[in-house]
N, C-alpha and C. Protein backbone atom coordinates (compact mmCIF):
# COMPACT_ATOMS: atom_id res chain seq x y z
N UNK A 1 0.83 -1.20 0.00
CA UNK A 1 0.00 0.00 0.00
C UNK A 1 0.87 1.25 0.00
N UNK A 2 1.94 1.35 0.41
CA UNK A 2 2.79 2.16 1.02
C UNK A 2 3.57 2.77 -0.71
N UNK A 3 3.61 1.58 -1.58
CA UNK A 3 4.45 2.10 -2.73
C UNK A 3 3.53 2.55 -3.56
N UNK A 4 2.11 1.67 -3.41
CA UNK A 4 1.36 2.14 -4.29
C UNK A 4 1.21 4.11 -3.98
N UNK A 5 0.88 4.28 -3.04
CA UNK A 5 0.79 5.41 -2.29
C UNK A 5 2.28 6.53 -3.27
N UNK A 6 3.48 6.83 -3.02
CA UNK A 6 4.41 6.42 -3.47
C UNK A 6 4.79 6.87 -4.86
N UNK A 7 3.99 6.28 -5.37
CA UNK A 7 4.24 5.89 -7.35
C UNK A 7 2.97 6.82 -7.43
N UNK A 8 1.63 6.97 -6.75
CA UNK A 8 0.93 8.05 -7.38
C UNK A 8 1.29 9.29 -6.86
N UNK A 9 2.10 9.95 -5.66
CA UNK A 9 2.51 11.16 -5.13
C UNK A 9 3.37 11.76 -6.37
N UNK A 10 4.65 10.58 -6.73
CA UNK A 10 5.59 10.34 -7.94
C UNK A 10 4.74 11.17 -9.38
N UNK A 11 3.97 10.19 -9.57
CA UNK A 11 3.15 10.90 -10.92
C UNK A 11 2.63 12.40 -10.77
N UNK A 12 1.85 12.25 -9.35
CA UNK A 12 1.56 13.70 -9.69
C UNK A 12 2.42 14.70 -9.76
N UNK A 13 3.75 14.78 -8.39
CA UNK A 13 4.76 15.79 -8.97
C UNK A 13 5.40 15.75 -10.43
N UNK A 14 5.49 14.62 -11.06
CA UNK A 14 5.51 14.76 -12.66
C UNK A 14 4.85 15.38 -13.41
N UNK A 15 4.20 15.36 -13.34
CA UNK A 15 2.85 15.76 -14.00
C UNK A 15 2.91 17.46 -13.25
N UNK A 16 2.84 17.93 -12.60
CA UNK A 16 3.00 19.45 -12.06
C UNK A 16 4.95 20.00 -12.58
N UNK A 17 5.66 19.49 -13.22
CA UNK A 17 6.94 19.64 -13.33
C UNK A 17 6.90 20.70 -14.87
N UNK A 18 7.80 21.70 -14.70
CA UNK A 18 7.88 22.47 -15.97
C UNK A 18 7.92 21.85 -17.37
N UNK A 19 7.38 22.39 -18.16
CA UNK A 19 7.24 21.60 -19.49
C UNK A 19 8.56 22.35 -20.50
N UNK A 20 9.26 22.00 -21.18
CA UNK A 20 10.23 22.61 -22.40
C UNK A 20 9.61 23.84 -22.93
N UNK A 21 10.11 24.73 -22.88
CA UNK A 21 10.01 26.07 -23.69
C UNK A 21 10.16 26.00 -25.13
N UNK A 22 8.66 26.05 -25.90
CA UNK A 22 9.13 26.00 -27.72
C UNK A 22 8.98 26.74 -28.02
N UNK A 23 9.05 27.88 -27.38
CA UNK A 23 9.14 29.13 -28.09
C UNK A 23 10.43 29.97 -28.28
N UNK A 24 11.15 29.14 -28.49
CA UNK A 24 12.63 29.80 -28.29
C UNK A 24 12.99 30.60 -29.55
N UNK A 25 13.72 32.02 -29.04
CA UNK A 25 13.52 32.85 -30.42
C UNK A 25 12.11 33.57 -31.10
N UNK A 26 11.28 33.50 -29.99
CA UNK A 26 10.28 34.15 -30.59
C UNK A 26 9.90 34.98 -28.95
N UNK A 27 8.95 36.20 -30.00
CA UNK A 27 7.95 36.93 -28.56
C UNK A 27 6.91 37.27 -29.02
N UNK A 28 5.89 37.28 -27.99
CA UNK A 28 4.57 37.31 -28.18
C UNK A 28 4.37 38.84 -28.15
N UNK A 29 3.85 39.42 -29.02
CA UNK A 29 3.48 41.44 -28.92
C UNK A 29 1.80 41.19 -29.82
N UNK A 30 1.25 42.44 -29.21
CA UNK A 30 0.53 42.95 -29.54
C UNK A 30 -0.07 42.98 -31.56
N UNK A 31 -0.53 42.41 -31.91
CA UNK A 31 -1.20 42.31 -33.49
C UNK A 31 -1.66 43.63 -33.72
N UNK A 32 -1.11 44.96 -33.87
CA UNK A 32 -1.51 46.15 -34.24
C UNK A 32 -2.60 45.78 -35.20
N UNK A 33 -1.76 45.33 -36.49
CA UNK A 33 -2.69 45.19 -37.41
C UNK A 33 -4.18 44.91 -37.96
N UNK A 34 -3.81 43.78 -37.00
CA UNK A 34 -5.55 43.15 -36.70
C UNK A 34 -6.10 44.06 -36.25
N UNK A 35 -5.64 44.65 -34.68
CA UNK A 35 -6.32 45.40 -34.38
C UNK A 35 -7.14 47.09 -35.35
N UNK A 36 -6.11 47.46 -35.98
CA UNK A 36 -6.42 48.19 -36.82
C UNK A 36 -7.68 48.14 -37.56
N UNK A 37 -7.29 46.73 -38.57
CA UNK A 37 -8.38 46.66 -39.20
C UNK A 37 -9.84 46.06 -38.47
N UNK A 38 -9.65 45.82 -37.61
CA UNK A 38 -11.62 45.46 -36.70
C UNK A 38 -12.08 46.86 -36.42
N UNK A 39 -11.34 47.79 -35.60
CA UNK A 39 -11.36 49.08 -35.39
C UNK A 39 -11.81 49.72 -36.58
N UNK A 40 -11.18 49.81 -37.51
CA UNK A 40 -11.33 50.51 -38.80
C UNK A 40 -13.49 50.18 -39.44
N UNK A 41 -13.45 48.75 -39.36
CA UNK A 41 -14.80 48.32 -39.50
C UNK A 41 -15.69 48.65 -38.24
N UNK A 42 -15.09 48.38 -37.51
CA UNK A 42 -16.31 48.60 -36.40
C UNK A 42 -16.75 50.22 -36.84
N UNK A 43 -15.63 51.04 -36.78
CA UNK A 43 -15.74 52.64 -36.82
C UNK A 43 -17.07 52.80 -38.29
N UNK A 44 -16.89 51.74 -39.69
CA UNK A 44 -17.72 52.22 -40.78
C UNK A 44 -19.28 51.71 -40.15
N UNK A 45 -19.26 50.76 -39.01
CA UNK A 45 -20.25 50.49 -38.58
C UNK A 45 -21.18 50.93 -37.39
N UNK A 46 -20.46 51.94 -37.23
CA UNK A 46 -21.21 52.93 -35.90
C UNK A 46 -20.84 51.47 -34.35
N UNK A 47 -19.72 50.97 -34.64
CA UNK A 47 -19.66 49.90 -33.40
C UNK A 47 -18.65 50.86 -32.21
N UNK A 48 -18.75 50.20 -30.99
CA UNK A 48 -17.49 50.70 -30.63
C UNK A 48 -16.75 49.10 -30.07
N UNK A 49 -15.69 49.27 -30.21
CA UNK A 49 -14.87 47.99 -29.77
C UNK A 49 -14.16 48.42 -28.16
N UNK A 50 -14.08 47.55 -27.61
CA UNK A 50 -13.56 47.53 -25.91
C UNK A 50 -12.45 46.47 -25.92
N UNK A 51 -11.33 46.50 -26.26
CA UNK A 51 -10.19 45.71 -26.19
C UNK A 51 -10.31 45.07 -24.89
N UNK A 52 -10.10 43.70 -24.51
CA UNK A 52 -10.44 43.11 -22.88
C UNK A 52 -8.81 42.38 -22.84
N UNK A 53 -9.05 41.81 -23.99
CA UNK A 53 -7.68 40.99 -24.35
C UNK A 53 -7.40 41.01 -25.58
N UNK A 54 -5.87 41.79 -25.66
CA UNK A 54 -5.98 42.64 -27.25
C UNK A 54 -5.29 40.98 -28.33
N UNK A 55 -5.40 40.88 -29.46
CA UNK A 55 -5.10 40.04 -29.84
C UNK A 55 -3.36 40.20 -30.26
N UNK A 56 -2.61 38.83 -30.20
CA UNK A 56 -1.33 38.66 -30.09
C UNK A 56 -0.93 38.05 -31.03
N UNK A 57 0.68 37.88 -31.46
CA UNK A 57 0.87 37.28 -32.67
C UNK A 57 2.36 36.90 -31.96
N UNK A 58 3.06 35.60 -32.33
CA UNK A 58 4.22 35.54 -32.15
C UNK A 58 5.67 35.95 -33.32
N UNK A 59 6.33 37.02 -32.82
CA UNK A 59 6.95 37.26 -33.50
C UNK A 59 8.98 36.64 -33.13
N UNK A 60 9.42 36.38 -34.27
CA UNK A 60 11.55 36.25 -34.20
C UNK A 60 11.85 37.19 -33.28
N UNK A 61 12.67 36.75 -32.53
CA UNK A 61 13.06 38.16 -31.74
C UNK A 61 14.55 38.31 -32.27
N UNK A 62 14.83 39.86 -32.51
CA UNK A 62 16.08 40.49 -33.16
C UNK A 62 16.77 40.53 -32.49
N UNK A 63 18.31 40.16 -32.40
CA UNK A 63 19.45 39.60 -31.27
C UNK A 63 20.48 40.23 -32.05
């Protein structure tokens, strides 16, 4: 009982353990563009837009 006990404590700190970074060489910024153009439509449409969570794009980062 004691290992079984053991081997699932085991899994779960596995399972909670940092995962590999694949984003290497890249950063996440702000999508002006997009944003631009919804803005741009909303504006021909009498809308107003409320950014909550602005949309993102991953970009190379320059070194």
């Amino acid at each position: 009982m004691r290992i079984a006990m053991m081997i699932i404590i085991g899994l779960f700190l596995l399972g909670c353990s940092q995962t590999p970074n694949s984003n290497a060489g890249t950063k996440t910024v702000v999508d002006q563009t997009y944003i631009a153009s919804v803005e741009q439509a909303a504006q021909k449409s009498a809308v107003d837009v409320i950014w909550v969570n602005p949309p993102t794009k991953k970009v190379k980062e320059n070194n």
